[in-house]
N, C-alpha and C. Protein backbone atom coordinates (compact mmCIF):
# COMPACT_ATOMS: atom_id res chain seq x y z
N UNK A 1 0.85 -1.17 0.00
CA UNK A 1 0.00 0.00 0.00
C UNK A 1 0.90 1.24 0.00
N UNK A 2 0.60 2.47 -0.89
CA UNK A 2 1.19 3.30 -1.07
C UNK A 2 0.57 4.59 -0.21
N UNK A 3 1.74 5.59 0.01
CA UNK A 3 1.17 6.72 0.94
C UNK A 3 1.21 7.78 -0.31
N UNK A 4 -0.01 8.62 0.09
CA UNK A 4 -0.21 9.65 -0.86
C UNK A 4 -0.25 10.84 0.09
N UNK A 5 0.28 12.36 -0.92
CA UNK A 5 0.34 13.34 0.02
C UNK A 5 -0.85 14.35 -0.05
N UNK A 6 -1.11 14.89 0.36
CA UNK A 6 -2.35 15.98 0.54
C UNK A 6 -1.71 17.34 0.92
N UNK A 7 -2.16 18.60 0.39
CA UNK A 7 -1.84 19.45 1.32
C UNK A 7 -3.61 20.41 1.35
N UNK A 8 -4.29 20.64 2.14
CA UNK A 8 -5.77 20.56 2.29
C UNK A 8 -5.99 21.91 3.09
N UNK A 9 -6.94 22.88 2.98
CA UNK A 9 -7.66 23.81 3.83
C UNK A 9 -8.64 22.99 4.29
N UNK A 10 -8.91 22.79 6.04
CA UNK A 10 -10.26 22.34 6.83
C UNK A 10 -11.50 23.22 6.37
N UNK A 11 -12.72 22.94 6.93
CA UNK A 11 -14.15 23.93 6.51
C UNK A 11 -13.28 24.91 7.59
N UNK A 12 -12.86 25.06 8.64
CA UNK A 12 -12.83 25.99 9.41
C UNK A 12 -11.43 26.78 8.97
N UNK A 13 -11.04 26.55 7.46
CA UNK A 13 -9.43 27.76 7.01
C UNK A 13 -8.27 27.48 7.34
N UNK A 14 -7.90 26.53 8.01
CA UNK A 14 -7.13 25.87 8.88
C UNK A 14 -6.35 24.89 7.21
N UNK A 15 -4.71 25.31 7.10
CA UNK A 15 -4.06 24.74 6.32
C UNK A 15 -3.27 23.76 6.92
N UNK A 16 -3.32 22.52 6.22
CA UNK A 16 -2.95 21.40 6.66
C UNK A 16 -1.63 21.07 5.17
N UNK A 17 -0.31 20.81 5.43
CA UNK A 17 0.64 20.70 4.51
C UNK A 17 1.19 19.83 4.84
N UNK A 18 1.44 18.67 3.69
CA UNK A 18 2.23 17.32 4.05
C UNK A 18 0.76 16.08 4.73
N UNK A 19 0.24 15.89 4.47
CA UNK A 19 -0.59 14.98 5.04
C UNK A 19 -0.56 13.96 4.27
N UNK A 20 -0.15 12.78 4.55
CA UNK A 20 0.09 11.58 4.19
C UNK A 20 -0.89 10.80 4.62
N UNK A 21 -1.44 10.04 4.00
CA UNK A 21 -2.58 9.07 3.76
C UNK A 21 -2.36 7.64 2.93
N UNK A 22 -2.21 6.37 3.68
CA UNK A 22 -2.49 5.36 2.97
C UNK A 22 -3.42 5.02 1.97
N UNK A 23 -3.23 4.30 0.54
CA UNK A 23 -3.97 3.81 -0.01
C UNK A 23 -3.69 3.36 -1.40
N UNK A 24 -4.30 2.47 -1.98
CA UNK A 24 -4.00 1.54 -3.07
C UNK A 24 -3.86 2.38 -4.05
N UNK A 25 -4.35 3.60 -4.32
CA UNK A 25 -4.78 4.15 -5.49
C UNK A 25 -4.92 5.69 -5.09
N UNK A 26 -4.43 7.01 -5.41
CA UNK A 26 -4.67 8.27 -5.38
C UNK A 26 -6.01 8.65 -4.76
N UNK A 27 -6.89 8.30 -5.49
CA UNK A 27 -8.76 8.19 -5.33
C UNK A 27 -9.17 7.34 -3.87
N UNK A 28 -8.46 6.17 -3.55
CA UNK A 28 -8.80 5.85 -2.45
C UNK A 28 -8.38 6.87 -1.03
N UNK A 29 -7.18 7.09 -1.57
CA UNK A 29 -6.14 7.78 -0.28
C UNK A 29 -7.07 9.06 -0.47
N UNK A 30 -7.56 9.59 -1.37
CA UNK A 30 -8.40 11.09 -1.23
C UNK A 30 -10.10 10.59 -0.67
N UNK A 31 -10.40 9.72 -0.86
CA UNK A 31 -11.91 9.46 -0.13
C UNK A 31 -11.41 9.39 1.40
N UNK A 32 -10.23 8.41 1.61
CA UNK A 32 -10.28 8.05 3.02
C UNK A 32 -10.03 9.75 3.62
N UNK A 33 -9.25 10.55 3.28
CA UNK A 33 -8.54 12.17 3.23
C UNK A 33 -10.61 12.44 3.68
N UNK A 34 -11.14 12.50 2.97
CA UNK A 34 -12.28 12.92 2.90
C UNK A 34 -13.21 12.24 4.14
N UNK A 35 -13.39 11.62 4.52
CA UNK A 35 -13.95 10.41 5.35
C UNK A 35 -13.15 11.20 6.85
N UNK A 36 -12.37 11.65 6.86
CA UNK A 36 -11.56 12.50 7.73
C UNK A 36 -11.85 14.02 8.28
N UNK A 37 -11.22 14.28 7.00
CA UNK A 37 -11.80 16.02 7.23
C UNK A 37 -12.55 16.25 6.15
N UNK A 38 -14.02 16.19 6.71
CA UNK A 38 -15.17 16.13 6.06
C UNK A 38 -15.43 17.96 5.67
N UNK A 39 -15.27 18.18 4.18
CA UNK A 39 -15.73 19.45 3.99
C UNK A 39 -14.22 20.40 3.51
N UNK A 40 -13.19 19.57 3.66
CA UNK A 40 -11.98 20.31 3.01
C UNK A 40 -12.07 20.43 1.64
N UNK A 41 -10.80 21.17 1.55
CA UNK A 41 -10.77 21.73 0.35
C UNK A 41 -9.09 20.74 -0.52
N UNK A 42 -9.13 20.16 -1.15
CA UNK A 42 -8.05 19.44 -1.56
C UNK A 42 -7.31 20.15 -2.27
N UNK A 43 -5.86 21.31 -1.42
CA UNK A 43 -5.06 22.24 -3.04
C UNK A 43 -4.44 21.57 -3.29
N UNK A 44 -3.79 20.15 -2.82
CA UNK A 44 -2.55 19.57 -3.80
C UNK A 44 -2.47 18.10 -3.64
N UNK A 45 -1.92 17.52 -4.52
CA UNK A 45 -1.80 15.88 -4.44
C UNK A 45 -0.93 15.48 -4.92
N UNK A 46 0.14 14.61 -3.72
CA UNK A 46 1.18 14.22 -4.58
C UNK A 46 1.48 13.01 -4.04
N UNK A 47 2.92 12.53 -4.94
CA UNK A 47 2.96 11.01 -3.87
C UNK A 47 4.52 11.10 -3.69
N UNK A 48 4.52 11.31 -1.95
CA UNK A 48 6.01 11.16 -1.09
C UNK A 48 7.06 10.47 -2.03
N UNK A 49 8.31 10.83 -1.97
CA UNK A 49 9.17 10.46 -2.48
C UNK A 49 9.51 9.12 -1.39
N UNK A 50 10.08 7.94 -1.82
CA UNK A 50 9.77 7.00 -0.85
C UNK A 50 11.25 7.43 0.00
N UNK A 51 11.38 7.21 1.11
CA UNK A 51 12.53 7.21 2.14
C UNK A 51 13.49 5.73 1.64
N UNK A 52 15.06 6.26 1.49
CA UNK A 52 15.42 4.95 0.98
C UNK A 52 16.93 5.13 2.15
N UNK A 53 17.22 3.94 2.48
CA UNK A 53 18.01 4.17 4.13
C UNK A 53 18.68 2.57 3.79
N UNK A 54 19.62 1.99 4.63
CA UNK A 54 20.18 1.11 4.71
C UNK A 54 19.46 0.34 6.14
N UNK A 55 18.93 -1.34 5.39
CA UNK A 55 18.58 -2.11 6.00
C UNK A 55 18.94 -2.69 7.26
N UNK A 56 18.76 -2.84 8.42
CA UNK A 56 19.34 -3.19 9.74
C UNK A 56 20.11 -4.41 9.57
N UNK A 57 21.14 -5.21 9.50
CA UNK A 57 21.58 -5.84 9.52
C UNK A 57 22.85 -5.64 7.67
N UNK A 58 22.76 -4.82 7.38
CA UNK A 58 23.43 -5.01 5.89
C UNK A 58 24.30 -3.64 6.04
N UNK A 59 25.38 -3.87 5.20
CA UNK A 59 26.60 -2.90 5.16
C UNK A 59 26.06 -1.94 3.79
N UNK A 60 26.77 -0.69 3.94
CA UNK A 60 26.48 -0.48 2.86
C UNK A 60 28.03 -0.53 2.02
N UNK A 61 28.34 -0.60 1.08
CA UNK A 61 29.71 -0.66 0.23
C UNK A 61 30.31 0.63 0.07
């Protein structure tokens, strides 16, 4: 499952930047977004660059 980003105004004006949301598909991760903060305003959609780090047990070269 992939995380999708949001950056959203609440009904009450209130800017929300960086909001990350699970989901299979853009459209899912924005219903569940919605199912949430019921009545926002959606200004942006993107999808997180993934975090890439060295595994616990492995060297890196």
């Amino acid at each position: 499952m992939a995380r999708f980003g949001f950056s959203i105004r609440t009904r009450s004006g209130v800017l929300i930047e960086n909001l990350a949301i699970p989901g299979v598909s853009a459209e899912e991760a924005e219903r569940k977004l919605r199912q949430i903060y019921m009545g926002c305003s959606v200004i942006a959609r993107f999808v997180p660059e993934a975090v890439v780090g060295v595994l616990p047990g492995r060297r890196q070269p």
